[in-house]
N, C-alpha and C. Protein backbone atom coordinates (compact mmCIF):
# COMPACT_ATOMS: atom_id res chain seq x y z
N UNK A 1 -5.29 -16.13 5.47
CA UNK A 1 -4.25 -15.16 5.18
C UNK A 1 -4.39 -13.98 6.13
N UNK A 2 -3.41 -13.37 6.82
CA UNK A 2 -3.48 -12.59 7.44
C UNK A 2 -2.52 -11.47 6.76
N UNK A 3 -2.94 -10.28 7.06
CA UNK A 3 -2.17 -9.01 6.10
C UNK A 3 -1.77 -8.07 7.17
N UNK A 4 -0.66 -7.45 7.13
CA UNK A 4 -0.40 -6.44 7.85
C UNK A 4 0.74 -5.49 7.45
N UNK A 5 0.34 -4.54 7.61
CA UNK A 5 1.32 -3.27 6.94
C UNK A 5 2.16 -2.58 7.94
N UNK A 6 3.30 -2.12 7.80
CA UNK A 6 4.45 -1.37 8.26
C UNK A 6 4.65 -0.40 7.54
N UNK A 7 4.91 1.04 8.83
CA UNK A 7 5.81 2.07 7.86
C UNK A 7 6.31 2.98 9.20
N UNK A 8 6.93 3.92 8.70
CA UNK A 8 7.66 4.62 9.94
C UNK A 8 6.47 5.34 10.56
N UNK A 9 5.80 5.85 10.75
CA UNK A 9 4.64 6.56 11.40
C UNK A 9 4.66 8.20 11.19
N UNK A 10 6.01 8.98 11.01
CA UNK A 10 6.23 10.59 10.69
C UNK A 10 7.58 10.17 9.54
N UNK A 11 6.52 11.20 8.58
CA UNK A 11 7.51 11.19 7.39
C UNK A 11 8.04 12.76 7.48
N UNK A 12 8.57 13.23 6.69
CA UNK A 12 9.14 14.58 6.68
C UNK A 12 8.22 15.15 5.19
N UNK A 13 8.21 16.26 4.92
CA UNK A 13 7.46 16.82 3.62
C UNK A 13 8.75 16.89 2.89
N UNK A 14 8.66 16.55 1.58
CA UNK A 14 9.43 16.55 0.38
C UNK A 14 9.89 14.91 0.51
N UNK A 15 10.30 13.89 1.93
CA UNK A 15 10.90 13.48 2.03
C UNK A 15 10.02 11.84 0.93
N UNK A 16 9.80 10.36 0.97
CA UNK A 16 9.77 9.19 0.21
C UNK A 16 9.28 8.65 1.65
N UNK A 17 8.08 8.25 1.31
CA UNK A 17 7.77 7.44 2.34
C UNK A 17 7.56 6.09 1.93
N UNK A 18 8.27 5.34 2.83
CA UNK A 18 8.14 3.59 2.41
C UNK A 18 7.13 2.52 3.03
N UNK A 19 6.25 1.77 2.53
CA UNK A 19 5.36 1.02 3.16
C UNK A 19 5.26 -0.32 3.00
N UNK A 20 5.38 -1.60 4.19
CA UNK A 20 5.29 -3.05 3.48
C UNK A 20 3.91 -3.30 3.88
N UNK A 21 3.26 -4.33 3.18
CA UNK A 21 2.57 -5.23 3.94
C UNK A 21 3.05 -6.52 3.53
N UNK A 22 2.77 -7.73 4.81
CA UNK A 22 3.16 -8.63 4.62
C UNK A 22 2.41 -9.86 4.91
N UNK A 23 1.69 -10.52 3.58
CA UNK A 23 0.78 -11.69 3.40
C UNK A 23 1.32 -12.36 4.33
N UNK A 24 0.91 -13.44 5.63
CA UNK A 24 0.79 -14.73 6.28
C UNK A 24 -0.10 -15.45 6.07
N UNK A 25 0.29 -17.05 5.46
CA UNK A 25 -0.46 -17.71 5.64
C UNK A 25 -1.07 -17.81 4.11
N UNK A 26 -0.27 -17.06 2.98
CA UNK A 26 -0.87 -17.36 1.96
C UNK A 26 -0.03 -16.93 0.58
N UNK A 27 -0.01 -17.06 -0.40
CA UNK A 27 0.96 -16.45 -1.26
C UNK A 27 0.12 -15.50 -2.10
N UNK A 28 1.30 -14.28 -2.29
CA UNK A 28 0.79 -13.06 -3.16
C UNK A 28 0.99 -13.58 -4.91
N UNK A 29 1.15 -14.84 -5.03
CA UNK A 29 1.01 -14.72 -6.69
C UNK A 29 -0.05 -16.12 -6.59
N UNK A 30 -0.77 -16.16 -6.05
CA UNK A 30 -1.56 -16.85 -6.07
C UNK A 30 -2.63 -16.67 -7.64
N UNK A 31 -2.63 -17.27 -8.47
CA UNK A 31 -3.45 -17.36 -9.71
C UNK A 31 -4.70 -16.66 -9.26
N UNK A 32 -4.68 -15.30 -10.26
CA UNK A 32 -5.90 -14.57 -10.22
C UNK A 32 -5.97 -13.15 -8.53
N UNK A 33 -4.95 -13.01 -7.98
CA UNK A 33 -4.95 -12.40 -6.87
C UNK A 33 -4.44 -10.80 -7.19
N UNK A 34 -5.22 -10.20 -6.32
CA UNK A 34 -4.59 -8.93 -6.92
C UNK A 34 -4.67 -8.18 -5.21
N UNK A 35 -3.39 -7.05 -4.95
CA UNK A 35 -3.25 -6.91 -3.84
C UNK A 35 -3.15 -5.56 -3.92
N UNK A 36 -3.74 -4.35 -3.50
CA UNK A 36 -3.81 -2.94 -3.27
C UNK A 36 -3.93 -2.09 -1.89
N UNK A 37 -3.23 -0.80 -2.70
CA UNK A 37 -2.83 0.05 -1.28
C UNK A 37 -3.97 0.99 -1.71
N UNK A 38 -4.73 0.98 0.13
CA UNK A 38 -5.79 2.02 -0.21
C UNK A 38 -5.47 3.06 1.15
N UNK A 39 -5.49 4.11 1.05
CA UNK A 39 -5.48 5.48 1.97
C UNK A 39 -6.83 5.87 3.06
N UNK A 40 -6.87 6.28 3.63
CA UNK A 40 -7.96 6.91 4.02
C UNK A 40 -7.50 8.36 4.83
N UNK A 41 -7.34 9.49 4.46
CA UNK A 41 -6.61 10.83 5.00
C UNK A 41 -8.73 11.11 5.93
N UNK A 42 -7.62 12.02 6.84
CA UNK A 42 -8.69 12.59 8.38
C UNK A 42 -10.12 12.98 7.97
N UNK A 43 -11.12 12.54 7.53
CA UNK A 43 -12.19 13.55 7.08
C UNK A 43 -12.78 12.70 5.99
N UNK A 44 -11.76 12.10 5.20
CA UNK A 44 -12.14 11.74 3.60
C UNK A 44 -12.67 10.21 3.77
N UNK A 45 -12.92 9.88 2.08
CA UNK A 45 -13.31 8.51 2.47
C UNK A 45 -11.95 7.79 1.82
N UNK A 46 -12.05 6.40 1.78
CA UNK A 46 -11.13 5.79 1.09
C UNK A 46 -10.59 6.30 -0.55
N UNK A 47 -9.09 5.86 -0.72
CA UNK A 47 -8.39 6.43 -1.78
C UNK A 47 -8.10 5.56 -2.33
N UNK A 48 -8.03 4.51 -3.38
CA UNK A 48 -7.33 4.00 -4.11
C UNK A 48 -5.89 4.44 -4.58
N UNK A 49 -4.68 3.48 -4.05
CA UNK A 49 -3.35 4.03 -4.63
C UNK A 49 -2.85 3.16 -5.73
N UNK A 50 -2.52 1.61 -5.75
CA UNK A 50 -2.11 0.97 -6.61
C UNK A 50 -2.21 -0.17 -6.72
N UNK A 51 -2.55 -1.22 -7.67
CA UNK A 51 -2.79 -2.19 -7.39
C UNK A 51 -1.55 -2.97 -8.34
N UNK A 52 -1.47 -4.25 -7.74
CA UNK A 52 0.21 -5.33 -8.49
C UNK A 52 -1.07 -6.47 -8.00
N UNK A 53 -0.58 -7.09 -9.73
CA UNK A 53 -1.62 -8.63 -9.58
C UNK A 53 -0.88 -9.70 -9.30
N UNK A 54 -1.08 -10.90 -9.23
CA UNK A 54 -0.17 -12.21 -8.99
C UNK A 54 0.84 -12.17 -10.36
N UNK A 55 0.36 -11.29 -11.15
CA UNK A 55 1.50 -11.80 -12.46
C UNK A 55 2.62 -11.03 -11.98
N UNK A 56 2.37 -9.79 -11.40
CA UNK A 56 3.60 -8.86 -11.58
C UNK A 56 3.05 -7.34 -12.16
N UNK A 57 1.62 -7.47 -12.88
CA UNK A 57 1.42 -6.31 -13.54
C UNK A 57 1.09 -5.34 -12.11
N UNK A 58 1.46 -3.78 -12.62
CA UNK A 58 0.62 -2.54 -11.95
C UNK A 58 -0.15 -1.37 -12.38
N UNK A 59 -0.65 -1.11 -11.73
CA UNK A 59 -1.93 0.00 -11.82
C UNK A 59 -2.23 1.09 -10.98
N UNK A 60 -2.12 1.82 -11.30
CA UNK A 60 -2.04 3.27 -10.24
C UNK A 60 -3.34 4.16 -10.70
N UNK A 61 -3.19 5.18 -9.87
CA UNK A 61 -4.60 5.94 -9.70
C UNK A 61 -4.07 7.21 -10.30
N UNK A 62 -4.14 7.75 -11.46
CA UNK A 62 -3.67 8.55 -12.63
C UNK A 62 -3.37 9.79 -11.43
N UNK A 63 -3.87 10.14 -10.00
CA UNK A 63 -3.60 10.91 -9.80
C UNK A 63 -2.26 11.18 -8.54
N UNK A 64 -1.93 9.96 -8.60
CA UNK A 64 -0.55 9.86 -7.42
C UNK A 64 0.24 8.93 -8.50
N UNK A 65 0.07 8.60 -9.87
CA UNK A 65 0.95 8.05 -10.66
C UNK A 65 2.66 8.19 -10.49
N UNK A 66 2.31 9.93 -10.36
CA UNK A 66 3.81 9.91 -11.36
C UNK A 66 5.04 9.95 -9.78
N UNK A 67 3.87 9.71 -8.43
CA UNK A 67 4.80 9.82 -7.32
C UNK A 67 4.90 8.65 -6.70
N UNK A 68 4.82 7.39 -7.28
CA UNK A 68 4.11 6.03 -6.68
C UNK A 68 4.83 4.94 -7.25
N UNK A 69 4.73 3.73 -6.34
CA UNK A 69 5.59 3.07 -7.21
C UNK A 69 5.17 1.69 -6.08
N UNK A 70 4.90 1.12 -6.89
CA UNK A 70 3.94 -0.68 -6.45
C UNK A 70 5.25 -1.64 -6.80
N UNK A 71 5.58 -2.64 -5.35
CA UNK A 71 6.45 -3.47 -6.02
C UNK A 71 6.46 -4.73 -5.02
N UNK A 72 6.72 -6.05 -5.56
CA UNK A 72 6.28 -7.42 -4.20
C UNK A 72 7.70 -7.80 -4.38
N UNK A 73 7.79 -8.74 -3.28
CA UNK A 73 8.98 -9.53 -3.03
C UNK A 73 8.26 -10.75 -2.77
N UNK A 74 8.21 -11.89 -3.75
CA UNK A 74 7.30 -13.08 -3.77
C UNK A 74 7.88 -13.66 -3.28
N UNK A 75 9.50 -13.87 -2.47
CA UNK A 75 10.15 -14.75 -1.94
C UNK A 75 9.56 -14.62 -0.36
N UNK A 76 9.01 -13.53 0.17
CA UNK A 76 8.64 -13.11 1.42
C UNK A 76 7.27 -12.64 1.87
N UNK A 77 6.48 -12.97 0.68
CA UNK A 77 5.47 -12.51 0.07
C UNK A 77 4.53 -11.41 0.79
N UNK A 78 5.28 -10.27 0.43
CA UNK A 78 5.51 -8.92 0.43
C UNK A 78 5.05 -7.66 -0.29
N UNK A 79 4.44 -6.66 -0.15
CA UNK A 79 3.99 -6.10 -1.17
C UNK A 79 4.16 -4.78 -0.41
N UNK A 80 5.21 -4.01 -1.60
CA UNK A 80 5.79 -2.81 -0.93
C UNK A 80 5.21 -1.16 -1.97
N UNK A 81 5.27 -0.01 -0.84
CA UNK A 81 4.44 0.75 -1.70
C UNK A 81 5.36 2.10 -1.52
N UNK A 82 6.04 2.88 -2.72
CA UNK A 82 6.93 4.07 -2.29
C UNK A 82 6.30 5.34 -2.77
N UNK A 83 5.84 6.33 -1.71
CA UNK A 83 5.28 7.38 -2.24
C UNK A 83 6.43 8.80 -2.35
N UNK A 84 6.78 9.34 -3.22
CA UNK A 84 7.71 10.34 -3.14
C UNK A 84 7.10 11.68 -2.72
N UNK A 85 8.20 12.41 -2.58
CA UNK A 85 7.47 13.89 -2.61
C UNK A 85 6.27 14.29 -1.38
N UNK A 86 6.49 13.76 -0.19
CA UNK A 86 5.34 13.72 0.33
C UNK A 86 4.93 15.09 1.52
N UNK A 87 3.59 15.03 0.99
CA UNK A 87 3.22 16.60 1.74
C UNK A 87 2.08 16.30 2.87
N UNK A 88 2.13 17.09 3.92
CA UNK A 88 0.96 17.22 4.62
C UNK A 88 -0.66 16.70 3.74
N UNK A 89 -0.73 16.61 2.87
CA UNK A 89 -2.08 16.05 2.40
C UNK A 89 -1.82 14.33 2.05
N UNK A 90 -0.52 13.80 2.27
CA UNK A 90 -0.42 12.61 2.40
C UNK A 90 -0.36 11.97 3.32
N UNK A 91 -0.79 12.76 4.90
CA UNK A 91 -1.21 12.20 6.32
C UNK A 91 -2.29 11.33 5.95
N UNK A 92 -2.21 10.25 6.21
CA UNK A 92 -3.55 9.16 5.75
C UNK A 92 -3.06 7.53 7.00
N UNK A 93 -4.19 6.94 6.90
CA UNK A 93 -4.15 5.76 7.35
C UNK A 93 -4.13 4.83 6.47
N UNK A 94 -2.79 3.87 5.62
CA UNK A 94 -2.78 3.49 4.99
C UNK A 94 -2.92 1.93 5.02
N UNK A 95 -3.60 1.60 3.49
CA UNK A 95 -4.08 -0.04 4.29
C UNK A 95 -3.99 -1.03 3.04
N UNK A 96 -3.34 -2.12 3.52
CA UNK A 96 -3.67 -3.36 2.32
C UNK A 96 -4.36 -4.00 2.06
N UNK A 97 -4.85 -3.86 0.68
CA UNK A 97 -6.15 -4.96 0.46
C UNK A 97 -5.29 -5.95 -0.40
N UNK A 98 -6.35 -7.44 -0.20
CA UNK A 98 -5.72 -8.15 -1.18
C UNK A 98 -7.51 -9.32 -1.35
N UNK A 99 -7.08 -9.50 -2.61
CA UNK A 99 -8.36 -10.49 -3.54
C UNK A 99 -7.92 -11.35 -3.67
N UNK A 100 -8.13 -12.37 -3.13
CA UNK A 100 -7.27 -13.96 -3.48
C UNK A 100 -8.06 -14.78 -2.79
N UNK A 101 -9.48 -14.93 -3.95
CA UNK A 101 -10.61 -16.14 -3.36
C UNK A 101 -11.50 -15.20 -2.23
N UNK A 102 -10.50 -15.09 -1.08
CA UNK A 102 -11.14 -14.22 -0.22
C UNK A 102 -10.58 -12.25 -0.30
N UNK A 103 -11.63 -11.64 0.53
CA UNK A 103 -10.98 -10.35 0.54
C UNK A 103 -10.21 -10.57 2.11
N UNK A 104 -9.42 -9.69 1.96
CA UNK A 104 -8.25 -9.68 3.14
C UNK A 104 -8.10 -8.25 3.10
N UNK A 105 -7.98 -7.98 4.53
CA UNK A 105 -7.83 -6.50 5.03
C UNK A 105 -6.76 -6.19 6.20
N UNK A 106 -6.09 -4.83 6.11
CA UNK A 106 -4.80 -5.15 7.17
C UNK A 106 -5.11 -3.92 8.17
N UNK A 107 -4.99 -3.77 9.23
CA UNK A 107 -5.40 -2.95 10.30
C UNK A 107 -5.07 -1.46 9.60
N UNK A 108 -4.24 -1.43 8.75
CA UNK A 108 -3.64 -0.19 8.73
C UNK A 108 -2.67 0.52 9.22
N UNK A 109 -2.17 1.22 9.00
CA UNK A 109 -0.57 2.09 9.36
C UNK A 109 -0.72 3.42 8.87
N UNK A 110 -0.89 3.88 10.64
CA UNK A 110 -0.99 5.82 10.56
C UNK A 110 0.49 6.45 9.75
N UNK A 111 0.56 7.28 9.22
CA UNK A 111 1.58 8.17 8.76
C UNK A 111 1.30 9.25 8.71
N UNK A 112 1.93 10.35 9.20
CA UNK A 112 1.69 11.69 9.03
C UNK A 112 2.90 12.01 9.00
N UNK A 113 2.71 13.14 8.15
CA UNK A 113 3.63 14.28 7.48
C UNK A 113 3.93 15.25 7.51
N UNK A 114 5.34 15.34 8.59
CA UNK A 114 4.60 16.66 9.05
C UNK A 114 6.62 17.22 9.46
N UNK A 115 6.62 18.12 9.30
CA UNK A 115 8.16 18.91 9.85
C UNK A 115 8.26 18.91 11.32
């Protein structure tokens, strides 16, 4: 399985930033698979943002909850991530993980936020 994420690279502050990654080579509802967006901003260590399992369920990190929003397209097997509201402290290198038998990791996708 190969993983790789897309997003525009400069978001605007206040503005919704949109992110795919996109499983090759393997399916995201694979029995028992669970696929998450993790951050890493300039300085810090890794962030946990949300995780969507092969069923459909999600899980967010109580502290980007209420601006977040985890969602797949199993026909394209796809796993898309919408952050609202976004400020200069949401400049991060954002990255897909996924658990399915093996761990799978995606290069990542810079975004910064900036006017």
């Amino acid at each position: 399985v190969q993983v790789q994420e897309s997003g525009p690279g400069l978001v605007k502050p206040s503005q919704t930033l949109s992110l795919t990654c996109t499983a090759s080579g393997g399916s995201i509802t694979s029995r028992g698979s669970l696929w998450r967006w993790i951050r890493q901003s300039p300085g810090k260590g890794l962030e946990w943002i949300a995780t969507i399992s092969y069923d459909g369920s999600t899980y967010y990190n109580p502290s980007l909850k209420s601006r977040t929003s985890i969602a797949r397209d199993t026909s394209s097997d796809q796993i898309t991530l919408q952050l609202t509201s976004v400020t200069p402290e949401d400049t991060a290198a954002y990255y897909c993980h996924g658990a399915a038998g093996s761990i799978y990791w995606g290069r990542g996708t810079l975004v910064a936020v900036s006017s």
